[in-house]
N, C-alpha and C. Protein backbone atom coordinates (compact mmCIF):
# COMPACT_ATOMS: atom_id res chain seq x y z
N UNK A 1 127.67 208.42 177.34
CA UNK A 1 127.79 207.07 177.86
C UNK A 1 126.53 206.27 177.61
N UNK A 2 125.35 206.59 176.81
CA UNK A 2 124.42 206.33 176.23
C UNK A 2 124.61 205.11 175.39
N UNK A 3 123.43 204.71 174.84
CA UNK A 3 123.55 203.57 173.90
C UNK A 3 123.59 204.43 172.53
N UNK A 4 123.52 204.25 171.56
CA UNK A 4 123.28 204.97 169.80
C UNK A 4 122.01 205.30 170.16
N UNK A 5 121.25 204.61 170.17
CA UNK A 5 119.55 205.27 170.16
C UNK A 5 119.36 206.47 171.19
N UNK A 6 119.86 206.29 172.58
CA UNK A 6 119.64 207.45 172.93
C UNK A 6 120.39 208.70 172.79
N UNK A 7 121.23 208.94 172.42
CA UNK A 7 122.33 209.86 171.42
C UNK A 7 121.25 210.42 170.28
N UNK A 8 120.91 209.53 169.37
CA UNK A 8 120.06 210.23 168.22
C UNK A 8 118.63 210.43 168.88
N UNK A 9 117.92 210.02 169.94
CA UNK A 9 116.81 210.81 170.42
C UNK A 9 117.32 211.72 170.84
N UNK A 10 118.62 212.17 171.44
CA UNK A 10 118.54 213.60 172.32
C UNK A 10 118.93 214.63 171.26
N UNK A 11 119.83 214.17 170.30
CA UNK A 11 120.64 214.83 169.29
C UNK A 11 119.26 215.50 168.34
N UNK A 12 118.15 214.59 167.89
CA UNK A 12 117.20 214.79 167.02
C UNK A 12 116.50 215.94 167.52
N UNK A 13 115.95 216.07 168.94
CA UNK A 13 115.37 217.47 169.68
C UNK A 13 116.12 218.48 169.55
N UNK A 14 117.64 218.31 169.68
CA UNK A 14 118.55 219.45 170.03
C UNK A 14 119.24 219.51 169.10
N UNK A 15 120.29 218.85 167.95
CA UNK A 15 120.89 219.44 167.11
C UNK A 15 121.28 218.51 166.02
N UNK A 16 120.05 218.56 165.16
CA UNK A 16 120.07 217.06 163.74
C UNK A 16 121.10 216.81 162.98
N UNK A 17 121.94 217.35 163.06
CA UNK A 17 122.51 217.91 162.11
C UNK A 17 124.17 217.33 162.28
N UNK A 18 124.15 216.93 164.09
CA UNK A 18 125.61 216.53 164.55
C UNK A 18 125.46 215.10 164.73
N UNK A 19 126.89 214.75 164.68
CA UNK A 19 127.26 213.31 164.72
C UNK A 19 127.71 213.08 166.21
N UNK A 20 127.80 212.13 166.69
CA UNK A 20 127.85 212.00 168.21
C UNK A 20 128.23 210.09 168.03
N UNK A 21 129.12 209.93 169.04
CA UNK A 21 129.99 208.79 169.17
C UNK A 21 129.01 208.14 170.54
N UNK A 22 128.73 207.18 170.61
CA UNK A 22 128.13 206.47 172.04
C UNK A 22 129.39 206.10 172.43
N UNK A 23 129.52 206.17 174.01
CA UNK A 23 130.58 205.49 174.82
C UNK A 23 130.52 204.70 176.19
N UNK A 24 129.83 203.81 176.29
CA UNK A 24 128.96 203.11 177.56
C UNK A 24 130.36 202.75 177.68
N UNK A 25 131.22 202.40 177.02
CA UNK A 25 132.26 201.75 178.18
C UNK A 25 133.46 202.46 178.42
N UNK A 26 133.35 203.84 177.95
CA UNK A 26 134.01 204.84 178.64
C UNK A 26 135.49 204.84 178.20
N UNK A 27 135.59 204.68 176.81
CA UNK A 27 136.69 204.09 176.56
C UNK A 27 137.68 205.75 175.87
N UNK A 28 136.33 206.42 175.42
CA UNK A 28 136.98 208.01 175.12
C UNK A 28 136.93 208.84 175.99
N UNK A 29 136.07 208.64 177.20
CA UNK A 29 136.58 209.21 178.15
C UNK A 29 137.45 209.16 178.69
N UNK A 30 137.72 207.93 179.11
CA UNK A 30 139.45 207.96 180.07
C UNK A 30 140.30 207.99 178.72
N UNK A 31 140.32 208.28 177.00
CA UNK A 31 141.29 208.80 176.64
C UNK A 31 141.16 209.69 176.46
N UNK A 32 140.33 210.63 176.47
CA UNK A 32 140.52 212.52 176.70
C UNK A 32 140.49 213.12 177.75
N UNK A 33 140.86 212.04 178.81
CA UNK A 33 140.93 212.18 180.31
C UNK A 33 140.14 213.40 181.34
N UNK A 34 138.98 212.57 180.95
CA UNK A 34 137.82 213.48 181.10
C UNK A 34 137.08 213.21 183.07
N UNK A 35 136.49 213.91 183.47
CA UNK A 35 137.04 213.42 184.98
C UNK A 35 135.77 213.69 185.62
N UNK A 36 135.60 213.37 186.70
CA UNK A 36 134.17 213.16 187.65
C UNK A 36 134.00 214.78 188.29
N UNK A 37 132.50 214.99 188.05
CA UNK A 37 132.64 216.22 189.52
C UNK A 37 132.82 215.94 191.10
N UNK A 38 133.05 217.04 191.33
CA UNK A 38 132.86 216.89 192.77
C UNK A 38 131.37 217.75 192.69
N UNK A 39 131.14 217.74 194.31
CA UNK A 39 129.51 218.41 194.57
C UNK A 39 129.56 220.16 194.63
N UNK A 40 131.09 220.63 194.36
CA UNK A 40 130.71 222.02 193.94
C UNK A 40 130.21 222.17 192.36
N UNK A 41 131.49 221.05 191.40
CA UNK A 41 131.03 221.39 190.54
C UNK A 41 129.50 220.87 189.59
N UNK A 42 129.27 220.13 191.04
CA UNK A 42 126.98 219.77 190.45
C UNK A 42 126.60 220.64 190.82
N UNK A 43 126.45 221.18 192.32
CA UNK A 43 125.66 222.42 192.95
C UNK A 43 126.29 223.38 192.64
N UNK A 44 127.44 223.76 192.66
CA UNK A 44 127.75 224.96 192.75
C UNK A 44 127.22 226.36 191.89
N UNK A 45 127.50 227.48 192.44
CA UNK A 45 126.50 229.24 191.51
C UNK A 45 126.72 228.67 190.47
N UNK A 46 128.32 228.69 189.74
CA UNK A 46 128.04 228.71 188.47
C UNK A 46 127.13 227.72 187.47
N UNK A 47 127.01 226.42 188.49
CA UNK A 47 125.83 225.49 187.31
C UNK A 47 124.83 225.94 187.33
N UNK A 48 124.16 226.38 188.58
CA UNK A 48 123.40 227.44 188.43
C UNK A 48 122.34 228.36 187.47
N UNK A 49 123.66 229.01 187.45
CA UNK A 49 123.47 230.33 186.37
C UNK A 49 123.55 229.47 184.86
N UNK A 50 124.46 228.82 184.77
CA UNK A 50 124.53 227.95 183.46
C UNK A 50 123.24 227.17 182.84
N UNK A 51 122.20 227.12 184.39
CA UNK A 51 121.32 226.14 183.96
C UNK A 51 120.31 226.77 183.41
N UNK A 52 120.09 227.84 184.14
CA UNK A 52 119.23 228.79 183.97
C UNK A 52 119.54 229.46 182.16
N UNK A 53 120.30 229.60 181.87
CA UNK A 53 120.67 229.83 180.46
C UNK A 53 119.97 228.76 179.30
N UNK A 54 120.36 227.69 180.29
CA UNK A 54 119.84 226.86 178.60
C UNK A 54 118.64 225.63 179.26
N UNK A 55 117.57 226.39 180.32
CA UNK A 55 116.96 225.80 180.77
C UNK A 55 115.42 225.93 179.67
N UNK A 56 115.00 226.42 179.05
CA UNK A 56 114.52 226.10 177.88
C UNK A 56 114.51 224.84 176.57
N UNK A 57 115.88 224.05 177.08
CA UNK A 57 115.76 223.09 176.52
C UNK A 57 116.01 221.75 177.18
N UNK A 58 115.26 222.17 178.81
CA UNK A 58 114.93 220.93 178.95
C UNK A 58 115.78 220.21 179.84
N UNK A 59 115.44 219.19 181.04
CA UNK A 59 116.70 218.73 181.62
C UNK A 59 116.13 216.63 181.52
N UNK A 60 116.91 216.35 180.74
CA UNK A 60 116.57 215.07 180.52
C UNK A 60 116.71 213.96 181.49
N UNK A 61 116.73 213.02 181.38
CA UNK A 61 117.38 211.75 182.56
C UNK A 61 118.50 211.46 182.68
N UNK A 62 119.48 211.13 183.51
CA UNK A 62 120.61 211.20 183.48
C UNK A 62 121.14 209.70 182.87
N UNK A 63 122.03 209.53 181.85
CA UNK A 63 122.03 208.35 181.60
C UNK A 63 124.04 208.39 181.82
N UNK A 64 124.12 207.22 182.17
CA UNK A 64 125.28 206.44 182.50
C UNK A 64 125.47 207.53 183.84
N UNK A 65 126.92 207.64 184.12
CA UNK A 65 127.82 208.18 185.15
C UNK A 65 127.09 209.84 185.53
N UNK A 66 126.18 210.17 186.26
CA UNK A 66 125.70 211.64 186.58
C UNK A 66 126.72 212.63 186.98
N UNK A 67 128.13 212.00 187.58
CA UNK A 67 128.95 212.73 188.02
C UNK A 67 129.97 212.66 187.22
N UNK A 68 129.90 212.30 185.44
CA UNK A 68 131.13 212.48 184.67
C UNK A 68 130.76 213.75 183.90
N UNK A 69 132.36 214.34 184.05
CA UNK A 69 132.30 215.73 183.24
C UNK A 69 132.52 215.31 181.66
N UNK A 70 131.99 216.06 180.96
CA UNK A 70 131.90 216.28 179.68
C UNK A 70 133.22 216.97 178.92
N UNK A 71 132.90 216.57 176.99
CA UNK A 71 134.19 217.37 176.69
C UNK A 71 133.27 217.42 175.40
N UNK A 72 133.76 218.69 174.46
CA UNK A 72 132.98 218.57 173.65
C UNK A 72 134.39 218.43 172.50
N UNK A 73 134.63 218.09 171.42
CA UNK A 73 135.81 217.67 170.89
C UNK A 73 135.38 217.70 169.11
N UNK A 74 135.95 218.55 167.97
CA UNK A 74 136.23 219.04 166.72
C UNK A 74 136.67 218.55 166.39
N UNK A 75 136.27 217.12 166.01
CA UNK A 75 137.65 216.23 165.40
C UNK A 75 137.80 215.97 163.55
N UNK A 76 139.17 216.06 162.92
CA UNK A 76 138.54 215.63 161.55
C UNK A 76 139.84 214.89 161.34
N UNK A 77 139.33 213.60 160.80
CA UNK A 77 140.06 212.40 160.81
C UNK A 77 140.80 211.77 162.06
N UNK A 78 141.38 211.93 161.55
CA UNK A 78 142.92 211.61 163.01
C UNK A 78 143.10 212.47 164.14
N UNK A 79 142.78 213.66 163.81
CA UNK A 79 142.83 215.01 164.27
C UNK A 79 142.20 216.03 165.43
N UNK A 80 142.52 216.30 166.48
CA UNK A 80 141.20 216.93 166.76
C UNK A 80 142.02 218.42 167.00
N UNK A 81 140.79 219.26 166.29
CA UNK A 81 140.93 220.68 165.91
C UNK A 81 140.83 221.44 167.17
N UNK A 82 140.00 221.29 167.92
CA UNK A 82 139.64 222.28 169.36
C UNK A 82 138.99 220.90 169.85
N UNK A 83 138.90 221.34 170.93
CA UNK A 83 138.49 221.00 172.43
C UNK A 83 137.86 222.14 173.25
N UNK A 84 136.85 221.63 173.86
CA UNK A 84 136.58 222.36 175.13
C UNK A 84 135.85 221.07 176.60
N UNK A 85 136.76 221.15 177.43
CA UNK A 85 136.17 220.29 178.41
C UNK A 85 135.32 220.97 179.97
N UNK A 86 134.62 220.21 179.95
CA UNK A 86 133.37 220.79 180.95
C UNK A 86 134.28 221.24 182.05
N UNK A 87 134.15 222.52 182.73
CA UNK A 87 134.68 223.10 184.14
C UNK A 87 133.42 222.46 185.22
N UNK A 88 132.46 222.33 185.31
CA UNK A 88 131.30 221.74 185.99
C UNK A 88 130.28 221.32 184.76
N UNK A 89 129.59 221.11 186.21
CA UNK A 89 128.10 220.33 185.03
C UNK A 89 127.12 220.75 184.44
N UNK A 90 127.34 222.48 184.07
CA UNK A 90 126.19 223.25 183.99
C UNK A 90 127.26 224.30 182.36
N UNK A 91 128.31 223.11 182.25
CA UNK A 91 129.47 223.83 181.28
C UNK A 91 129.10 223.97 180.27
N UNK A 92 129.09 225.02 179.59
CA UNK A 92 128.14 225.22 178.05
C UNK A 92 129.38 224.85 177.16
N UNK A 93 129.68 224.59 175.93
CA UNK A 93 130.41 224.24 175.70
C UNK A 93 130.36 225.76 174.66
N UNK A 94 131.83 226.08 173.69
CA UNK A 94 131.92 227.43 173.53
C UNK A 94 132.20 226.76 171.65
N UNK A 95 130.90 226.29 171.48
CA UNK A 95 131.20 225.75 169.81
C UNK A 95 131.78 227.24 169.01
N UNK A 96 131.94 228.19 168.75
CA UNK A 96 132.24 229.30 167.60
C UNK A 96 133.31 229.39 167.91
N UNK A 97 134.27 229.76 169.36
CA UNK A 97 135.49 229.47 169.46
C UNK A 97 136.06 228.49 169.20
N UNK A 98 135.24 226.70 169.28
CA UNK A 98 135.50 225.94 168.28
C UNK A 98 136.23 225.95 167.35
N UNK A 99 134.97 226.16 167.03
CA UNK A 99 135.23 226.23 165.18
C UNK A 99 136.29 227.62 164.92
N UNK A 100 136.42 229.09 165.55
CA UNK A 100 137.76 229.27 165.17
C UNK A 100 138.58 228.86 164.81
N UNK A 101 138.99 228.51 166.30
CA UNK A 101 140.34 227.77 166.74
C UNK A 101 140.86 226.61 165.88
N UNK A 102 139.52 226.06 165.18
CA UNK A 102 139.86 225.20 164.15
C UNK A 102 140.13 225.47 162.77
N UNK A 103 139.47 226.85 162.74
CA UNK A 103 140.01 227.48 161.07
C UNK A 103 141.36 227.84 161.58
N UNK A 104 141.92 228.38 162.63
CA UNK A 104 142.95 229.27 162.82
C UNK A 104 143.93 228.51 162.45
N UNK A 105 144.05 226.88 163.31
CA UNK A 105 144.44 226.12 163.05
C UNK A 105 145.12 225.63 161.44
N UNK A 106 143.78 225.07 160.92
CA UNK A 106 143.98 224.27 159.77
C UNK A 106 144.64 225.60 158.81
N UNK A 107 144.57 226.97 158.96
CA UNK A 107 145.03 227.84 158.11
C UNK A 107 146.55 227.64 158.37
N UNK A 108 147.02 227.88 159.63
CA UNK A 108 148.94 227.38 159.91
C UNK A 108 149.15 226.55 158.88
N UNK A 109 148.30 225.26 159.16
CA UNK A 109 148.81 224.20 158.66
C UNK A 109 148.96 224.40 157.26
N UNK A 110 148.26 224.95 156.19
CA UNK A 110 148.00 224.86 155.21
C UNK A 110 149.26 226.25 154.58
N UNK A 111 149.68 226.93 155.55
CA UNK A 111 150.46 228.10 155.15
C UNK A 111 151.91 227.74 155.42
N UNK A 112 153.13 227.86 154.42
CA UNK A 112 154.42 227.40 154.56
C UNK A 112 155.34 228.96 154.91
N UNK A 113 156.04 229.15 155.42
CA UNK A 113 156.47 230.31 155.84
C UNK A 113 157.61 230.62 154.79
């Protein structure tokens, strides 16, 4: 929910390499119907333990909505290949099952029975 600039400062520390959509007006969120925590899923063990995992890289400022859950989304063209949407706020997202799920995918498609 960032502007572009802050997307490519956070993206540039953490992963150069990905493309990332800005959405300040929340317009792909409410269409991947992506949804607010409640205060288990900010405090609760499992963010926790989640944080503690990838607390090496850092916990930045919170920009736009602190209580909107996340989705992380494989899209190519029109398409989106996998999905994974945040269970709380400490949700790692599971990119290699990703990207499976997206070969597994595009292989159906490409195979006629």
């Amino acid at each position: 929910m960032g502007s572009p600039e802050e997307g490519k400062t956070f993206l540039s520390e953490r992963w150069p390499e990905a493309i990332a959509i800005s959405d300040p007006d929340r317009t792909l969120f409410r269409a991947f119907d992506l949804g607010r925590a409640s205060l288990g899923q900010v405090f609760g063990l499992r963010v926790w333990k989640e944080a503690l995992k990838v607390a090496r890289f850092g916990v930045g400022k919170p920009v736009g909505d602190p209580l909107a859950l996340g989705g992380t989304f494989l899209v190519h063209g029109a398409h989106v290949l996998a999905s994974d949407i945040a269970e709380h706020a400490g949700h790692v997202p599971d990119y290699e099952g990703m990207i499976d799920l997206a070969r597994i995918r595009s292989n159906s498609r490409n195979t006629r029975p």
